[in-house]
N, C-alpha and C. Protein backbone atom coordinates (compact mmCIF):
# COMPACT_ATOMS: atom_id res chain seq x y z
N UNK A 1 -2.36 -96.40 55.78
CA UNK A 1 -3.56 -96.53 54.99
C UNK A 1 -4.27 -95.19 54.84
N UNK A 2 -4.20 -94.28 55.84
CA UNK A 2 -4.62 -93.03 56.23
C UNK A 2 -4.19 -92.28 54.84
N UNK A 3 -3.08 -92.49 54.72
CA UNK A 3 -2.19 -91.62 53.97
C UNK A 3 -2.78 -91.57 51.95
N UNK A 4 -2.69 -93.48 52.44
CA UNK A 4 -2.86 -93.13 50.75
C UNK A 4 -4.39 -93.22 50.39
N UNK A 5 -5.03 -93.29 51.46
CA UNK A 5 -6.57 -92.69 50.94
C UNK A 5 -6.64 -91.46 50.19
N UNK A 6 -5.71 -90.20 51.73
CA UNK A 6 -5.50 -89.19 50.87
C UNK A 6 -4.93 -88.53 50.06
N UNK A 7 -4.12 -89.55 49.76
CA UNK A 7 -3.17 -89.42 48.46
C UNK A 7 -4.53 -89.58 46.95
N UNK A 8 -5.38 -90.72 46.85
CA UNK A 8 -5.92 -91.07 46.11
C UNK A 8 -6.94 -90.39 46.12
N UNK A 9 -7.44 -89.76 47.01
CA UNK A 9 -8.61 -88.67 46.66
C UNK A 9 -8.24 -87.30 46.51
N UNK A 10 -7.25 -86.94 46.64
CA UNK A 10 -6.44 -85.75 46.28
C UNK A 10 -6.22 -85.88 44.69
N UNK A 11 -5.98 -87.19 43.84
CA UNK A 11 -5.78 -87.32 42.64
C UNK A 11 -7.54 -87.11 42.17
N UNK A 12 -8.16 -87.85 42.43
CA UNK A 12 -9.75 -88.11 42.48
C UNK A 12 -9.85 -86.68 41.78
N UNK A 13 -10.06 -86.28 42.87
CA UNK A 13 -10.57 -84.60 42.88
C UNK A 13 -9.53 -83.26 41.91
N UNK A 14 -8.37 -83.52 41.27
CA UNK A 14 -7.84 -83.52 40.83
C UNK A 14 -7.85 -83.45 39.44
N UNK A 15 -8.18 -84.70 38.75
CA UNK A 15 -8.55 -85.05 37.41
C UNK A 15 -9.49 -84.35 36.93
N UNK A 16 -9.42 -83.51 35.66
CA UNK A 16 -10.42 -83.16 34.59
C UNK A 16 -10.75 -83.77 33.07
N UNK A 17 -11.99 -84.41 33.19
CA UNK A 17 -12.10 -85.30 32.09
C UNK A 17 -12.34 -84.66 30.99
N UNK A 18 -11.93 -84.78 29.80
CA UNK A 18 -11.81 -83.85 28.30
C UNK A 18 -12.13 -84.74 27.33
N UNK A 19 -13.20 -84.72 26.11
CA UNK A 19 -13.19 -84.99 24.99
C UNK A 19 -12.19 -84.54 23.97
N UNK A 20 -11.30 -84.15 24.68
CA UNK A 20 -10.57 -83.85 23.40
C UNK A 20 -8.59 -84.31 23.41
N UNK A 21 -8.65 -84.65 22.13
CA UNK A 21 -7.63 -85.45 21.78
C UNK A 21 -6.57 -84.58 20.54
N UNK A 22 -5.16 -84.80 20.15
CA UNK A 22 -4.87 -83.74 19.69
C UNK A 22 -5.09 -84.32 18.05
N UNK A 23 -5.32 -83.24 17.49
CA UNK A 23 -5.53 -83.18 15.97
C UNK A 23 -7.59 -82.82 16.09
N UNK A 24 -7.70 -82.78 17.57
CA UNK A 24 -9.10 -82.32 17.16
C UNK A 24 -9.05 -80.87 16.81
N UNK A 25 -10.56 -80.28 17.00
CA UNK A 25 -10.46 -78.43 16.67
C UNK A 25 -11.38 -78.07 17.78
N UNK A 26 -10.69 -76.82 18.09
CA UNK A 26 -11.25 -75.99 18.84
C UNK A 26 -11.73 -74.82 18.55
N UNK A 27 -12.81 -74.04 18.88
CA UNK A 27 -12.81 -72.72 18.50
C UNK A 27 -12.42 -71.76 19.80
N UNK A 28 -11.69 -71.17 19.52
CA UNK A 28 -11.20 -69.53 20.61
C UNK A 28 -10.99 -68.62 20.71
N UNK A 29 -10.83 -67.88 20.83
CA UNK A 29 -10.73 -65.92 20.81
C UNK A 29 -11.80 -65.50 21.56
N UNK A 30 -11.74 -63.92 21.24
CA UNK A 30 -13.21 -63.62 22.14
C UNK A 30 -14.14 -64.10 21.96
N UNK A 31 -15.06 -64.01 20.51
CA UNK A 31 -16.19 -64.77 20.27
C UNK A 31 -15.82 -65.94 19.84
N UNK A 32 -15.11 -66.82 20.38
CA UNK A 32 -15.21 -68.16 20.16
C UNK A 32 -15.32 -68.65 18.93
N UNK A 33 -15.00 -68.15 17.80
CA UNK A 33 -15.04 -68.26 16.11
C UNK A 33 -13.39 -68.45 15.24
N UNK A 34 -12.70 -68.57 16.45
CA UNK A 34 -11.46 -68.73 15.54
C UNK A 34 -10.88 -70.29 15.71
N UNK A 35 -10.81 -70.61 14.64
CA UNK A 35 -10.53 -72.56 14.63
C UNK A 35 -9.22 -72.99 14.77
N UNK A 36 -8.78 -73.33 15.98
CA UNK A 36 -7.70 -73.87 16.72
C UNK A 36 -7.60 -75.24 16.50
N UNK A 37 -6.69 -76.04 15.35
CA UNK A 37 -6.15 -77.69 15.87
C UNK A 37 -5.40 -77.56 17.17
N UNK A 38 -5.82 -78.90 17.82
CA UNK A 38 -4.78 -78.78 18.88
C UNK A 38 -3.71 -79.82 18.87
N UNK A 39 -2.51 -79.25 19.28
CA UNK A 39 -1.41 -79.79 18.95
C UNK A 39 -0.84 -80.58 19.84
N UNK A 40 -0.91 -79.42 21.23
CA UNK A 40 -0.46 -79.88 22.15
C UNK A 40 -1.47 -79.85 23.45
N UNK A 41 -1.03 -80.85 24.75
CA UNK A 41 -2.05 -80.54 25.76
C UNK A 41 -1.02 -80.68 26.87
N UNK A 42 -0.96 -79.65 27.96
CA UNK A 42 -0.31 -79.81 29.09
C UNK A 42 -0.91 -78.72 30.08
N UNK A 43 -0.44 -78.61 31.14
CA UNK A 43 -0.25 -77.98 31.87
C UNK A 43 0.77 -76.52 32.35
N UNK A 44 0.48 -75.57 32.43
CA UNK A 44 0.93 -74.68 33.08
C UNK A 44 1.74 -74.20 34.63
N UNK A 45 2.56 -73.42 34.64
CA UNK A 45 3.34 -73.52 35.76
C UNK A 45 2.15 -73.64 37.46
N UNK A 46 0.87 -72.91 36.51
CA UNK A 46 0.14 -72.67 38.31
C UNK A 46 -0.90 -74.37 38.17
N UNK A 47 -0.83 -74.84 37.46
CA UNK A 47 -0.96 -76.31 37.11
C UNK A 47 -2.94 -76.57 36.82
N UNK A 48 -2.81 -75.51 35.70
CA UNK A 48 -3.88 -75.49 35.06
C UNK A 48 -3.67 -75.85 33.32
N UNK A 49 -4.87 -76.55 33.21
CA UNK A 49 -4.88 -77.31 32.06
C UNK A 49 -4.64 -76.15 30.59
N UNK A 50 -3.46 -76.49 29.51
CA UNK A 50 -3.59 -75.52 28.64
C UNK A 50 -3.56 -76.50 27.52
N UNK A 51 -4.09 -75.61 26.27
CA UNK A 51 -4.16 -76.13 24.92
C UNK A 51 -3.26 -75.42 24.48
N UNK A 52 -2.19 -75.88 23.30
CA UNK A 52 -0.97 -75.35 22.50
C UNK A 52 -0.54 -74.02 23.61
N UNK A 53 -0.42 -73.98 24.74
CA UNK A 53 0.26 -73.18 25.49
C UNK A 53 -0.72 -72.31 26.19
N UNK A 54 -2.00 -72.30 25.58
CA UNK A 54 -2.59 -71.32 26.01
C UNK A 54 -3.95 -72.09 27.16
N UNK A 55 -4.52 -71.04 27.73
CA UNK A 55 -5.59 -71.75 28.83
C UNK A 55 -6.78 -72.35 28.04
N UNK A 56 -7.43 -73.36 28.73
CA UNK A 56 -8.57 -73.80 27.89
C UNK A 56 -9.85 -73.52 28.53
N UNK A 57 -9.45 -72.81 29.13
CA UNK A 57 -10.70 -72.20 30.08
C UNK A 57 -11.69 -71.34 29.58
N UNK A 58 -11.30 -70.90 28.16
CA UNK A 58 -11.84 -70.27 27.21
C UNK A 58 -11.96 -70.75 26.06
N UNK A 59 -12.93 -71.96 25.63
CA UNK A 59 -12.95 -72.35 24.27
C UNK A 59 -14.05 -73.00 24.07
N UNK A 60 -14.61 -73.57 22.71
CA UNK A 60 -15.46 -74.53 22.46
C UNK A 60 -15.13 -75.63 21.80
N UNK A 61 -15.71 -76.90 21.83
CA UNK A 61 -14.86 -77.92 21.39
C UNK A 61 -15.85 -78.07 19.93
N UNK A 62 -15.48 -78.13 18.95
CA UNK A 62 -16.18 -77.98 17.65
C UNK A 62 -17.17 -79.27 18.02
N UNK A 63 -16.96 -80.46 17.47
CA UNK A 63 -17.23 -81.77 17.52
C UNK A 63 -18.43 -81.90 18.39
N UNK A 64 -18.20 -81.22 19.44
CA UNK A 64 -19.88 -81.40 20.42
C UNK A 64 -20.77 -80.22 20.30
N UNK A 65 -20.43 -79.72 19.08
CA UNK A 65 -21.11 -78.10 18.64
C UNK A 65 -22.76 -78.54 17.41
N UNK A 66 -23.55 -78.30 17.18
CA UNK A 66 -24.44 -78.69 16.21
C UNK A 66 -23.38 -78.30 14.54
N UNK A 67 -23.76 -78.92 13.60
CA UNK A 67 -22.85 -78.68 12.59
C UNK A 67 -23.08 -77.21 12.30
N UNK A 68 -24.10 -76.57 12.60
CA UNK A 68 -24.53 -75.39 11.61
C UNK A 68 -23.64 -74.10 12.42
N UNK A 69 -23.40 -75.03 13.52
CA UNK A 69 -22.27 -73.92 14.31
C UNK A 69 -20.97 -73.96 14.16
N UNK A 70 -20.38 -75.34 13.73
CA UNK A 70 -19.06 -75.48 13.15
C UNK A 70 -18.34 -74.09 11.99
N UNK A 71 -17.47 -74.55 12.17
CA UNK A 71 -16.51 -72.88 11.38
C UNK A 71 -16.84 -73.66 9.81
N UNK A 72 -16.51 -72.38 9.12
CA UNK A 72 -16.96 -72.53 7.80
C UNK A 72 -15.74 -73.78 6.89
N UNK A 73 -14.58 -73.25 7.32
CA UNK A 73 -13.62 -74.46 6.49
C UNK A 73 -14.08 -76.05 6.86
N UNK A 74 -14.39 -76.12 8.29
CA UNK A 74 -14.58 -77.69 8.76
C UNK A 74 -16.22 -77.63 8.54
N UNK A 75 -16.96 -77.19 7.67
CA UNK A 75 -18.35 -77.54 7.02
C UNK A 75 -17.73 -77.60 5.37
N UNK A 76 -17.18 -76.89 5.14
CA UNK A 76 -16.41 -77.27 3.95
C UNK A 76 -16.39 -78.33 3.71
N UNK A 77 -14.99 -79.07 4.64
CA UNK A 77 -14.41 -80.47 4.65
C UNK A 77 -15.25 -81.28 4.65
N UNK A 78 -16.26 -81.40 5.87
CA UNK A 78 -17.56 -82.35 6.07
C UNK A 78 -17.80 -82.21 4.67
N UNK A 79 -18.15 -81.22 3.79
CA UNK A 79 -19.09 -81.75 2.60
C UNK A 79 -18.43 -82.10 1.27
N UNK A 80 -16.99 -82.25 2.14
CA UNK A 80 -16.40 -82.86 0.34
C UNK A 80 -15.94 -83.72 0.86
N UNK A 81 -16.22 -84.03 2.13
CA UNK A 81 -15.82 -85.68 2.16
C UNK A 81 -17.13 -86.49 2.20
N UNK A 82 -17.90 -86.18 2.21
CA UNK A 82 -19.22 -86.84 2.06
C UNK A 82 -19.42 -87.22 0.16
């Protein structure tokens, strides 16, 4: 019983919860202005979370951004689909 307590809080502590799902957008680069779909989501060999291969330890997730901060093509889209 010992065991799989700490089996299950080892996962616990473990898990990082993400709003994001693939076909959303991201922004990344240095200033955070370049608009990334994401394609893919996995992990890395040192078993840190990456987006399309790369780390996500550096990004913004558009969608929880105010619109006026969104990139210019996805204010575009918003206003011709409206």
């Amino acid at each position: 019983m010992k065991h799989l307590r700490q089996y299950i809080r080892g996962l616990l502590l473990e898990s990082i919860a993400l709003d994001i799902e693939i076909g959303d957008i991201v922004l990344t680069g240095k200033f955070k202005n370049k608009r990334t779909v994401v394609k893919s989501i996995s992990k890395d060999e040192y078993g840190h979370p990456t987006i399309n291969g790369k780390s996500i330890l550096k990004f913004k997730i558009e969608k929880q951004l105010p619109k006026k901060k969104w990139s210019a093509k996805s204010r575009e889209e918003l206003s011709k689909g409206l």
